[in-house]
PDB file of N, CA and C in Angstrom:
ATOM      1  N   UNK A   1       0.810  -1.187   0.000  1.00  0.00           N
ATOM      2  CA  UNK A   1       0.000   0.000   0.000  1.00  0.00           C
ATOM      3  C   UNK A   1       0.860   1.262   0.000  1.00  0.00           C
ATOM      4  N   UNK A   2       1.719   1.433   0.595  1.00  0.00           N
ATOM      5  CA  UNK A   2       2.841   2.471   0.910  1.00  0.00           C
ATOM      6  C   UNK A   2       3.857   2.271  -0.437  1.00  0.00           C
ATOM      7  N   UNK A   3       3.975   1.488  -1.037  1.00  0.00           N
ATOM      8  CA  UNK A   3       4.935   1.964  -2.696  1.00  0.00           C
ATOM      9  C   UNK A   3       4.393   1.313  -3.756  1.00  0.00           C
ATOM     10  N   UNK A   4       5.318   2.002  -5.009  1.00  0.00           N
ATOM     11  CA  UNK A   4       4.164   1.852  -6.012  1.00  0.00           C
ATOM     12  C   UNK A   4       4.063   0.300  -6.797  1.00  0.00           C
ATOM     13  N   UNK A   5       3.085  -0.328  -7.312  1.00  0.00           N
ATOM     14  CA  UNK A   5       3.442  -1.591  -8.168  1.00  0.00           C
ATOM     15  C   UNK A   5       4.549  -1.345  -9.343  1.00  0.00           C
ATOM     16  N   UNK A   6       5.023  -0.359  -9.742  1.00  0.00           N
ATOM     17  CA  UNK A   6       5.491   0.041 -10.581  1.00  0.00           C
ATOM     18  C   UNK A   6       6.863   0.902 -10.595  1.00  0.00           C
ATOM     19  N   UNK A   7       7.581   1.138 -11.585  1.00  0.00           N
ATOM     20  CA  UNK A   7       8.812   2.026 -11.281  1.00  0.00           C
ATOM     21  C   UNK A   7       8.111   3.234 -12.336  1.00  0.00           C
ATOM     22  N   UNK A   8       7.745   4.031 -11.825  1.00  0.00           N
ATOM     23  CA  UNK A   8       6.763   5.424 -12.484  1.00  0.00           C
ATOM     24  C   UNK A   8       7.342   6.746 -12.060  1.00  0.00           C
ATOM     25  N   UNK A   9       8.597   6.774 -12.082  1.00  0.00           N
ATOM     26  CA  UNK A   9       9.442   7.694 -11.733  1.00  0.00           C
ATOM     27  C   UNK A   9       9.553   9.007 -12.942  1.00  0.00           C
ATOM     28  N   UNK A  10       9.183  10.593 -12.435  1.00  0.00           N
ATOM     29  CA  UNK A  10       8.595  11.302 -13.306  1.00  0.00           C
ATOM     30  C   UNK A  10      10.280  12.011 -12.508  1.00  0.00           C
ATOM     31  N   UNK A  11      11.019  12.023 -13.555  1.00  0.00           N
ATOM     32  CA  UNK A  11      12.332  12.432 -13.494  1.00  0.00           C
ATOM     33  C   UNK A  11      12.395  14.080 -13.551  1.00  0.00           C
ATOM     34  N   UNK A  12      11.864  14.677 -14.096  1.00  0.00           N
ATOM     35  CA  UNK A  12      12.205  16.004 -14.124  1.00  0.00           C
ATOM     36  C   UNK A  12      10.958  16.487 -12.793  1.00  0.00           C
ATOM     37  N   UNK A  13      10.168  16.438 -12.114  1.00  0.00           N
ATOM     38  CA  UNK A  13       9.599  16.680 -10.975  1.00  0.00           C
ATOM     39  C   UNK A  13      10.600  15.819  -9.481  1.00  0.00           C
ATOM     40  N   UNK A  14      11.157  15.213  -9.630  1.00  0.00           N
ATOM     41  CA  UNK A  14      11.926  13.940  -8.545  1.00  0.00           C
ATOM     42  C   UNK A  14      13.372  14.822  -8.735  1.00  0.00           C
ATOM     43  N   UNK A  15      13.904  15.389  -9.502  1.00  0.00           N
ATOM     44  CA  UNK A  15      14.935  15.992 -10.007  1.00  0.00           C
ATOM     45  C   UNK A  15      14.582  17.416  -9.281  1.00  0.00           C
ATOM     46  N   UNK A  16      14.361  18.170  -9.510  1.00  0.00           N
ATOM     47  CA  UNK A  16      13.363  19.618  -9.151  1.00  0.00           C
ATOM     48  C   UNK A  16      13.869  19.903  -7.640  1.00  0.00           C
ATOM     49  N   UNK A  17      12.866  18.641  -7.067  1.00  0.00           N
ATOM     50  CA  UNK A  17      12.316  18.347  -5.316  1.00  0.00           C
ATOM     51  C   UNK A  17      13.691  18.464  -4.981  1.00  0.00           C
ATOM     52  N   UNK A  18      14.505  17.330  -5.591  1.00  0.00           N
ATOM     53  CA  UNK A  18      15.643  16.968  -4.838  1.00  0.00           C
ATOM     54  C   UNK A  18      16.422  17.872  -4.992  1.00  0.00           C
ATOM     55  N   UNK A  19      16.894  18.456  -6.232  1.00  0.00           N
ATOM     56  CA  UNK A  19      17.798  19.936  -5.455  1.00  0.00           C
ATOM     57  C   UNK A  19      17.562  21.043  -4.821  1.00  0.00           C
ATOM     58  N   UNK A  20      16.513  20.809  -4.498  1.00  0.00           N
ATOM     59  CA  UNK A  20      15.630  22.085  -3.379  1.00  0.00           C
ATOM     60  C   UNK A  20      15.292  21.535  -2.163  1.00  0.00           C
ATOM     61  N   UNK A  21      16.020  20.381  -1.875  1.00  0.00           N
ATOM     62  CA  UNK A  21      15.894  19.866  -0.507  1.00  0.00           C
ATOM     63  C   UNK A  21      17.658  20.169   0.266  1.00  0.00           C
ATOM     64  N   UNK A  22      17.714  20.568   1.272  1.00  0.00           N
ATOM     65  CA  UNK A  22      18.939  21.560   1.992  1.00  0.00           C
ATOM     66  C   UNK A  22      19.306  20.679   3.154  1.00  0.00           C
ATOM     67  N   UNK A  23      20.015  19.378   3.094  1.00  0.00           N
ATOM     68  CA  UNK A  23      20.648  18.466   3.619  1.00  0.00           C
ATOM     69  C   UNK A  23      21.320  18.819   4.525  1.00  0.00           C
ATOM     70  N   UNK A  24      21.964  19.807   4.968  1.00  0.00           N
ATOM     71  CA  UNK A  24      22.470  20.901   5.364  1.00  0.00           C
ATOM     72  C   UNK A  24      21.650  21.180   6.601  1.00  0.00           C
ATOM     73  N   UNK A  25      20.317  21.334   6.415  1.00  0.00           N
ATOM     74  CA  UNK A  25      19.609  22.387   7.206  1.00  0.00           C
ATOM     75  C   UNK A  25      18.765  21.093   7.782  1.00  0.00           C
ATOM     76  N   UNK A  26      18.543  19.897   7.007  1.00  0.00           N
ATOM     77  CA  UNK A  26      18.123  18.444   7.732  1.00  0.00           C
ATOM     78  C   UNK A  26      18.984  18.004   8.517  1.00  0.00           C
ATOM     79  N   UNK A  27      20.039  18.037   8.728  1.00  0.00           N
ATOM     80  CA  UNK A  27      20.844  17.517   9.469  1.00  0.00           C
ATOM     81  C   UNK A  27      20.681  18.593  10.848  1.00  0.00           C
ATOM     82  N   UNK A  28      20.566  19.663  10.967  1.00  0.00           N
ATOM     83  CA  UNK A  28      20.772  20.460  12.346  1.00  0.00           C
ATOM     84  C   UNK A  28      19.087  20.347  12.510  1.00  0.00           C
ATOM     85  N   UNK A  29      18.325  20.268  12.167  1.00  0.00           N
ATOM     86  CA  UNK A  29      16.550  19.843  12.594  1.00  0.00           C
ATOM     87  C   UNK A  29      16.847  18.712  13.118  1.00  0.00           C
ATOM     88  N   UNK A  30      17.708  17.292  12.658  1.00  0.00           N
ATOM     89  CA  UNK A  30      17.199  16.091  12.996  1.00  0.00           C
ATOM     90  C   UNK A  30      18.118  16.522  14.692  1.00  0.00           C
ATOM     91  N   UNK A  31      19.533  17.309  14.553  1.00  0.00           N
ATOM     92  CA  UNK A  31      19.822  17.198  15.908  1.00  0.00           C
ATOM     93  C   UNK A  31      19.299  17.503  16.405  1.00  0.00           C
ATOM     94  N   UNK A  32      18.536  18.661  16.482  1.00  0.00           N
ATOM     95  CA  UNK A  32      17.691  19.528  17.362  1.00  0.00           C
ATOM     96  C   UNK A  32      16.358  18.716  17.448  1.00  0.00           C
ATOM     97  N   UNK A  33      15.935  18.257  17.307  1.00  0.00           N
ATOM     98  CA  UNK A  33      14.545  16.989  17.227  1.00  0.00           C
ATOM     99  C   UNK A  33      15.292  16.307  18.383  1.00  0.00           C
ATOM    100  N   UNK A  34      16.584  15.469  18.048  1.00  0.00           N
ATOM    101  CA  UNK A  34      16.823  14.455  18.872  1.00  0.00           C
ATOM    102  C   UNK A  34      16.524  15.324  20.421  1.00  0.00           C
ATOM    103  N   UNK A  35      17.337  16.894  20.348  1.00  0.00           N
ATOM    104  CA  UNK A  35      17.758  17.009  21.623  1.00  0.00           C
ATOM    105  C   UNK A  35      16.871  17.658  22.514  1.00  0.00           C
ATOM    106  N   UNK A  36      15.516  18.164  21.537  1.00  0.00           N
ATOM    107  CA  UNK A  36      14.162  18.282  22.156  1.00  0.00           C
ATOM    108  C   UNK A  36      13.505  17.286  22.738  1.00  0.00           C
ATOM    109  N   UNK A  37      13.778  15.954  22.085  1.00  0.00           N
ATOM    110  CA  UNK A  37      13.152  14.507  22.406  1.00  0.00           C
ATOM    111  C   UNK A  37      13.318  13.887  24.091  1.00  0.00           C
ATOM    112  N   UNK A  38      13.806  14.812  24.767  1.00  0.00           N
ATOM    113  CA  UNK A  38      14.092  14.331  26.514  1.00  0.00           C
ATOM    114  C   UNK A  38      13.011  15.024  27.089  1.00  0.00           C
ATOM    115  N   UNK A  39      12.342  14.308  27.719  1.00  0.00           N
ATOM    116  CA  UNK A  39      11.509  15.453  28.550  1.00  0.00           C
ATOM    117  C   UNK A  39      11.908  16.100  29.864  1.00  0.00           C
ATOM    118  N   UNK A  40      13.633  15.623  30.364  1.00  0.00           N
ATOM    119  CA  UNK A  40      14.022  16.401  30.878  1.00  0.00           C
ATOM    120  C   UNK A  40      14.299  17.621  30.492  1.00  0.00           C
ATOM    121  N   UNK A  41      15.331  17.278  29.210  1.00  0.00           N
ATOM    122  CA  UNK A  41      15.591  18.728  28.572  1.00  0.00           C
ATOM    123  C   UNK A  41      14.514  19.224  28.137  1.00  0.00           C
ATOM    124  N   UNK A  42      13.481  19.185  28.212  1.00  0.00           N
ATOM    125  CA  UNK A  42      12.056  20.171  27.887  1.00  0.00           C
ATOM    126  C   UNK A  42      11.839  20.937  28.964  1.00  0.00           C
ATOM    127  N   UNK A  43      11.849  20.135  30.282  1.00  0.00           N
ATOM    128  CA  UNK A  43      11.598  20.250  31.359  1.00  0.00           C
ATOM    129  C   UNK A  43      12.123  22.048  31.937  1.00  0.00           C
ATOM    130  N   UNK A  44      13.925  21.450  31.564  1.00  0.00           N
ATOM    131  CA  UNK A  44      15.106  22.385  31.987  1.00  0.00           C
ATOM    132  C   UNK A  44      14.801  23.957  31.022  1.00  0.00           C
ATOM    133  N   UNK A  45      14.026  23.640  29.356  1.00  0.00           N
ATOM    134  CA  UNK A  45      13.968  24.556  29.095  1.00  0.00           C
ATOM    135  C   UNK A  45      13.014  25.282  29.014  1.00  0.00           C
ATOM    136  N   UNK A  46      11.862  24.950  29.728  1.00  0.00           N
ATOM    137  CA  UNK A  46      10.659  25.510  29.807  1.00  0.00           C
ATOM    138  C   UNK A  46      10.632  26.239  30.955  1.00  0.00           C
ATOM    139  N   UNK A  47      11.704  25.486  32.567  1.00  0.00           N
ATOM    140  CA  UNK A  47      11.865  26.576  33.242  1.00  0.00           C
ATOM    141  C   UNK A  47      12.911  27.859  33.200  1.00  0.00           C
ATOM    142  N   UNK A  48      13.823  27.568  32.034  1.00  0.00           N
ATOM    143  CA  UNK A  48      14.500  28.307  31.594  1.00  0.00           C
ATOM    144  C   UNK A  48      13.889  29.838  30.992  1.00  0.00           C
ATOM    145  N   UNK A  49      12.416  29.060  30.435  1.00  0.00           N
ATOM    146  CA  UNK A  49      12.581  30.022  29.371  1.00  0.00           C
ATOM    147  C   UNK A  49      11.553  31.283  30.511  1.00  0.00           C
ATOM    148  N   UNK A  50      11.084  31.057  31.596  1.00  0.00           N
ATOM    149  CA  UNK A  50      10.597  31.747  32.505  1.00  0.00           C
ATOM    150  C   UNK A  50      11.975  32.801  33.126  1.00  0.00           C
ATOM    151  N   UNK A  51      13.041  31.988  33.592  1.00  0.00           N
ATOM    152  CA  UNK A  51      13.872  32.749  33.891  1.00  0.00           C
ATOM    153  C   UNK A  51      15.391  32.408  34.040  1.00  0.00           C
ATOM    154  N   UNK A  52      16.720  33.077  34.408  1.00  0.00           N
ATOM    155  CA  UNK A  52      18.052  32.662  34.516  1.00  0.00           C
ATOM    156  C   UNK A  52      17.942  31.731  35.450  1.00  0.00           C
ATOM    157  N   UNK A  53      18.495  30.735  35.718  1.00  0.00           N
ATOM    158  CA  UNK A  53      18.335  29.733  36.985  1.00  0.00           C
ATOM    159  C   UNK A  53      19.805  28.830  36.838  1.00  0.00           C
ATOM    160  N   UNK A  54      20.380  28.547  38.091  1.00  0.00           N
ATOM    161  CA  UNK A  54      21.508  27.564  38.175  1.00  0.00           C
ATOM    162  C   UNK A  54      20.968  26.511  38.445  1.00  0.00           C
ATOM    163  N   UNK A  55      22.105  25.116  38.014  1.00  0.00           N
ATOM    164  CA  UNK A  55      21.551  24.207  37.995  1.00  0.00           C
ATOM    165  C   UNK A  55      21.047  22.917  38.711  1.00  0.00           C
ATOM    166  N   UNK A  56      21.408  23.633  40.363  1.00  0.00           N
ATOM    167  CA  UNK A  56      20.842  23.648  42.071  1.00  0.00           C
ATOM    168  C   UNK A  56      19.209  23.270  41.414  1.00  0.00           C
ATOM    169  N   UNK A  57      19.331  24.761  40.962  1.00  0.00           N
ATOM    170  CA  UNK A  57      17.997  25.272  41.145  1.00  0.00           C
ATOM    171  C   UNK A  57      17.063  23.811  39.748  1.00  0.00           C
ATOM    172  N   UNK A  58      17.518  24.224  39.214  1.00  0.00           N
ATOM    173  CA  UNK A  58      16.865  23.035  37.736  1.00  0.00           C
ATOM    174  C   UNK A  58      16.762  21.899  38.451  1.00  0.00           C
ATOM    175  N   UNK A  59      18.168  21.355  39.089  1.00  0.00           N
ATOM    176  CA  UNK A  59      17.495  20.000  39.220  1.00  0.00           C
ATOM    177  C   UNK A  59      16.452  20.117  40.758  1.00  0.00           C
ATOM    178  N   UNK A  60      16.352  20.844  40.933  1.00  0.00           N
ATOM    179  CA  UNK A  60      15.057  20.845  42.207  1.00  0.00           C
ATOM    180  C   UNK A  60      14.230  20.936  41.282  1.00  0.00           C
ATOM    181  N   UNK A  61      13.678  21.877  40.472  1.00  0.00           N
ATOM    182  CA  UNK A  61      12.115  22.225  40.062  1.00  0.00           C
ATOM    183  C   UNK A  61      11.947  21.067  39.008  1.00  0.00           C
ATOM    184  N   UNK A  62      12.733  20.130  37.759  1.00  0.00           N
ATOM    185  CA  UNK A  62      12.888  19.292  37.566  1.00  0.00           C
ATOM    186  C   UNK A  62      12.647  18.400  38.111  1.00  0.00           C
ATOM    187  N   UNK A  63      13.329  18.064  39.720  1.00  0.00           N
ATOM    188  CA  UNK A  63      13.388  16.670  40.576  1.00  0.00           C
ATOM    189  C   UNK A  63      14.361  15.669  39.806  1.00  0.00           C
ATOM    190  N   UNK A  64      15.637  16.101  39.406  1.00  0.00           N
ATOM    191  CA  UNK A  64      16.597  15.355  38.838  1.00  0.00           C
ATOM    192  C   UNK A  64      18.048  15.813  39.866  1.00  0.00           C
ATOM    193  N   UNK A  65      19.032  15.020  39.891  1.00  0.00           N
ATOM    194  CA  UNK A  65      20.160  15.085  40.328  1.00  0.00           C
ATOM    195  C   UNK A  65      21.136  16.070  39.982  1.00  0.00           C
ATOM    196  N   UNK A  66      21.933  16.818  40.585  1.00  0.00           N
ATOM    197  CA  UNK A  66      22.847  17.620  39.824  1.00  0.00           C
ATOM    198  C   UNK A  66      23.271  17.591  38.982  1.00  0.00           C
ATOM    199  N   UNK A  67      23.643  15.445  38.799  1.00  0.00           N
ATOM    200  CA  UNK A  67      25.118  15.093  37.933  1.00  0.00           C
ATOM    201  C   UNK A  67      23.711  14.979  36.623  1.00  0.00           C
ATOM    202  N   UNK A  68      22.429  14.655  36.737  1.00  0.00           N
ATOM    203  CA  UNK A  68      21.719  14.477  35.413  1.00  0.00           C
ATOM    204  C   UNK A  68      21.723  15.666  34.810  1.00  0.00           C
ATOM    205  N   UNK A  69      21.326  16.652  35.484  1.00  0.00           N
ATOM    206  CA  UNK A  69      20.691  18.003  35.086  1.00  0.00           C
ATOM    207  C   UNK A  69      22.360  18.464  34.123  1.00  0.00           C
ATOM    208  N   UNK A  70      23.748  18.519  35.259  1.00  0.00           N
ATOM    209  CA  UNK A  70      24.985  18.686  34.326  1.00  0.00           C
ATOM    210  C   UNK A  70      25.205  18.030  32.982  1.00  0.00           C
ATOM    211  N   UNK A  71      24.424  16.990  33.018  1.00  0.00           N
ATOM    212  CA  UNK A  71      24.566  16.305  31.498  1.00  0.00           C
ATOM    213  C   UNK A  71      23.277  17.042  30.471  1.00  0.00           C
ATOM    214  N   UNK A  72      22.335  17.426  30.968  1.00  0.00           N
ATOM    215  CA  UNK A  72      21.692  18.036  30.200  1.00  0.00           C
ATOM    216  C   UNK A  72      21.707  19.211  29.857  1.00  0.00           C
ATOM    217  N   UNK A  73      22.673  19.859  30.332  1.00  0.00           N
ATOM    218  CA  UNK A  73      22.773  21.073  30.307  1.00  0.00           C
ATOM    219  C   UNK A  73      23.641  21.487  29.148  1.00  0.00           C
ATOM    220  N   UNK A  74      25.073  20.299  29.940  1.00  0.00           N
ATOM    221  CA  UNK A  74      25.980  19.913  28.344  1.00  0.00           C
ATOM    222  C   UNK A  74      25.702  19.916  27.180  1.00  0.00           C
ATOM    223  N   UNK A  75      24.436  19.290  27.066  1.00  0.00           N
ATOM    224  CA  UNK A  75      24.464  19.132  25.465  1.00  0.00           C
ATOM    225  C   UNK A  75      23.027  20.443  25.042  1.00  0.00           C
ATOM    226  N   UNK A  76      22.336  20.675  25.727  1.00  0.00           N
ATOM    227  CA  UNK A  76      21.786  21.878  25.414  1.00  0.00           C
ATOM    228  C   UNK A  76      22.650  22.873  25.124  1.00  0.00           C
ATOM    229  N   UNK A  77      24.052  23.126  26.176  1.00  0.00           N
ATOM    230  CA  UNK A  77      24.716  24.185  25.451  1.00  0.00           C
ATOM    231  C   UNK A  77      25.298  23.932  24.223  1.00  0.00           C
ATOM    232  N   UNK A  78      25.981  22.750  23.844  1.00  0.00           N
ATOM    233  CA  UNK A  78      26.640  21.988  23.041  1.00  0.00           C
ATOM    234  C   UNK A  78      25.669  22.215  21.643  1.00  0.00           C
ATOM    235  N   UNK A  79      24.196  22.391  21.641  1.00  0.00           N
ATOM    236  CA  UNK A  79      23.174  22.433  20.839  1.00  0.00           C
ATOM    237  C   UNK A  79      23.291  23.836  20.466  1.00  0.00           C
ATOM    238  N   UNK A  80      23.551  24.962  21.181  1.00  0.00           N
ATOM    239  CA  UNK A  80      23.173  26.184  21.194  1.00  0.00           C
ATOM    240  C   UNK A  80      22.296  26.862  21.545  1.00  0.00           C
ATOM    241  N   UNK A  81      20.742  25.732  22.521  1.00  0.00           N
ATOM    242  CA  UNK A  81      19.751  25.881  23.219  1.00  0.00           C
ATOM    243  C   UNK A  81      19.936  26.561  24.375  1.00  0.00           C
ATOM    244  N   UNK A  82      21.307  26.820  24.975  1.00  0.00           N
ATOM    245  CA  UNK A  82      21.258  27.346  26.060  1.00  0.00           C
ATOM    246  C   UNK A  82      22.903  28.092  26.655  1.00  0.00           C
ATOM    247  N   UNK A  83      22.520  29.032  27.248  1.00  0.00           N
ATOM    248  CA  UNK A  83      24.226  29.773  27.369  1.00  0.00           C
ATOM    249  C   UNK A  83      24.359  29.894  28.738  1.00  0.00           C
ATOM    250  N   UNK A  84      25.602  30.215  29.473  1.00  0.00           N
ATOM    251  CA  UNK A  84      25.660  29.943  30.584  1.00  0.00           C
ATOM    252  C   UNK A  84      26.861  31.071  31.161  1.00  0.00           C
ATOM    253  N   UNK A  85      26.586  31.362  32.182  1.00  0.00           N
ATOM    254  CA  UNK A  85      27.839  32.189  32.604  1.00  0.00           C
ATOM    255  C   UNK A  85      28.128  32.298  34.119  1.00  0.00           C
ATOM    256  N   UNK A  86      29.230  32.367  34.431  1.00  0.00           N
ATOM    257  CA  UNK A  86      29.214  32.109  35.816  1.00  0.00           C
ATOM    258  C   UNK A  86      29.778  33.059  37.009  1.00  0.00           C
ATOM    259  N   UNK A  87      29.129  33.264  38.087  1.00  0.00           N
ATOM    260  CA  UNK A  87      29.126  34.449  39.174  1.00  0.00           C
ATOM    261  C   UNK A  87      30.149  33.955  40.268  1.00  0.00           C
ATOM    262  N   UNK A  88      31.139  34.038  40.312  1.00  0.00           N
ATOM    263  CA  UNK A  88      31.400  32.992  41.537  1.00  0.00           C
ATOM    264  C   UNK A  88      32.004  31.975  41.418  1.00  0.00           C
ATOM    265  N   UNK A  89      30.992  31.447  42.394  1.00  0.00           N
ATOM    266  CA  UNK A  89      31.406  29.695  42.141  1.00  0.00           C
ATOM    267  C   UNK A  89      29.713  28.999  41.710  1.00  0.00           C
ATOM    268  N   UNK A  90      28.901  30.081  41.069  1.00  0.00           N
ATOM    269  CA  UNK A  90      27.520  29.565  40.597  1.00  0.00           C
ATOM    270  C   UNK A  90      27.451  29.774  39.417  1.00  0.00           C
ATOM    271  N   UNK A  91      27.020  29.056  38.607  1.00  0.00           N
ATOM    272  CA  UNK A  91      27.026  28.951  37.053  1.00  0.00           C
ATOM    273  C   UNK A  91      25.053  29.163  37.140  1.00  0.00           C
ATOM    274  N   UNK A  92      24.870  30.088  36.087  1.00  0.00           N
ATOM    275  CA  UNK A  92      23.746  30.115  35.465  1.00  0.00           C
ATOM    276  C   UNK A  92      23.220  29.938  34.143  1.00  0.00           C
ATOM    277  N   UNK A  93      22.576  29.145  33.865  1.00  0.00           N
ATOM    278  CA  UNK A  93      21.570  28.767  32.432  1.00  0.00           C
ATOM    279  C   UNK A  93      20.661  29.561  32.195  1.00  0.00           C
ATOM    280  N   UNK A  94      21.083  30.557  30.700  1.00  0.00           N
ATOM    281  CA  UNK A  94      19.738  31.268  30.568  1.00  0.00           C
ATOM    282  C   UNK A  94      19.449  30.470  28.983  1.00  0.00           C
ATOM    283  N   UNK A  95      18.033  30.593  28.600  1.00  0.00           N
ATOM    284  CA  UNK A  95      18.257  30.403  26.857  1.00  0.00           C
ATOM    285  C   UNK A  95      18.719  31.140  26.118  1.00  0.00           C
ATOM    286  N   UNK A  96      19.367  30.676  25.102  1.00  0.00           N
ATOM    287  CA  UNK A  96      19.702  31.486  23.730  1.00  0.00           C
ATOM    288  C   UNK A  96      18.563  31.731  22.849  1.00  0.00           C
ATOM    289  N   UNK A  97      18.885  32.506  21.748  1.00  0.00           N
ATOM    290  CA  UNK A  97      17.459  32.772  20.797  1.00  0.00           C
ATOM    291  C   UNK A  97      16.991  31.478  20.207  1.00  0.00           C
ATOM    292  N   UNK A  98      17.938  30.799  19.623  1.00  0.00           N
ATOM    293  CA  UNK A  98      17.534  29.938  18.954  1.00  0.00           C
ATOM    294  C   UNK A  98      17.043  28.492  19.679  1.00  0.00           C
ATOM    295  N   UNK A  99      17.369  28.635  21.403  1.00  0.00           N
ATOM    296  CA  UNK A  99      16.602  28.003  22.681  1.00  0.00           C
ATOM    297  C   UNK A  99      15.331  28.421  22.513  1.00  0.00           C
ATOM    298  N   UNK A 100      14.864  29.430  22.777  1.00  0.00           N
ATOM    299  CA  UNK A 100      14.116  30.190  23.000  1.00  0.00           C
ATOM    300  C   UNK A 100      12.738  29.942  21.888  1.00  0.00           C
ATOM    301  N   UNK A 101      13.378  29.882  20.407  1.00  0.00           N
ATOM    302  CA  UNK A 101      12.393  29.822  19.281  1.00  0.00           C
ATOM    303  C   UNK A 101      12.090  28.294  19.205  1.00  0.00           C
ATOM    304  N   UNK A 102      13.001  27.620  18.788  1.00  0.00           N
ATOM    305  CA  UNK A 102      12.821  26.133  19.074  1.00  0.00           C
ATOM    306  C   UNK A 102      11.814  25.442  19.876  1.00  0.00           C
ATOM    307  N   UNK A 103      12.001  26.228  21.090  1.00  0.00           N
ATOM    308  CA  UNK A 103      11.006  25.436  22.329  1.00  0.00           C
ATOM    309  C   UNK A 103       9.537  26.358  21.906  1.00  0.00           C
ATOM    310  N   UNK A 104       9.287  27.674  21.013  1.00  0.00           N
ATOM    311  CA  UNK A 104       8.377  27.928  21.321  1.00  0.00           C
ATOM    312  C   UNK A 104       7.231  27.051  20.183  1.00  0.00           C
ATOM    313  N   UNK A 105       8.407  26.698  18.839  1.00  0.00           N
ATOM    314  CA  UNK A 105       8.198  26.231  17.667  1.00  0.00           C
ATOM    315  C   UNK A 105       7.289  24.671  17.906  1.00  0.00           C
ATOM    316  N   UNK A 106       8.260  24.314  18.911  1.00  0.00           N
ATOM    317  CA  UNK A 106       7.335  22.904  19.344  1.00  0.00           C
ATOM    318  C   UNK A 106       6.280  22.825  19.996  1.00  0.00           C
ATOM    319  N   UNK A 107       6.067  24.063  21.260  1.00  0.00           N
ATOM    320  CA  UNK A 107       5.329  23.896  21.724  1.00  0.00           C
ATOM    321  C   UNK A 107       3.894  24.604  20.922  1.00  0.00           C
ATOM    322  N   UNK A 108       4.252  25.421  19.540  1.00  0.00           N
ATOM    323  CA  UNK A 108       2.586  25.568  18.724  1.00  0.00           C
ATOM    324  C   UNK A 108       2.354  24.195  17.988  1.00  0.00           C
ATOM    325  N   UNK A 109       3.263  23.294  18.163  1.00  0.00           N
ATOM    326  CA  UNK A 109       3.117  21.798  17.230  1.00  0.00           C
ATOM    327  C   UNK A 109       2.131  21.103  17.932  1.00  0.00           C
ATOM    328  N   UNK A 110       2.130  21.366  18.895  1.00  0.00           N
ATOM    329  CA  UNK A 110       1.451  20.326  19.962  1.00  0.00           C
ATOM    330  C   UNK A 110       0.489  21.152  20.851  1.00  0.00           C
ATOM    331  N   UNK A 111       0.004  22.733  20.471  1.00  0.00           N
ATOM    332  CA  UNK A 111      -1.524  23.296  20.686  1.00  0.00           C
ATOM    333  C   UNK A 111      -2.663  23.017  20.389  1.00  0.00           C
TER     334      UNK A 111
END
């Protein structure tokens, strides 16, 4: 049901599609998919996107461990979902723009 009985391949429309598809720009969606796909890291950036918070604070409102929340944080920054800077001896997570749009992008997917 899903392919055709036939090889009915209309070459100059299949030709067209395919150089107007940006492999390039699929590859940083599929990462960013993967790294939306935690519902911790949803978690971390939804209270993020309310306000600056260290990551004491995340893994309390979360209810995750320091050492989890440090791994998620990693690769959110590592993503570009999230920037960080530090006061002290306290590091804070705020979002970046493209944190910021991402999480808002998904969350009209699922209104």
């Amino acid at each position: 049901m899903d392919s055709c009985d036939l090889l009915c391949l209309d070459l100059d429309a299949a030709e067209a599609v395919r150089a107007a598809l940006d492999r390039d720009s699929a590859a940083v969606l599929a990462a960013a998919a993967r790294t939306l796909a935690d519902p911790t890291r949803l978690l971390v950036l939804q209270a993020l996107a309310h306000r600056e918070l260290c990551g004491c604070d995340l893994g309390w409102i979360v209810g995750q461990s320091d050492k989890v929340i440090s791994h998620h944080l990693a690769r959110l920054r590592r993503d570009g979902l999230i920037a960080s800077r530090r006061e002290g001896r306290i590091v804070f997570a705020s979002l970046t723009e493209l944190g910021r749009s991402q999480l808002s992008a998904l969350e009209r997917l699922v209104a």
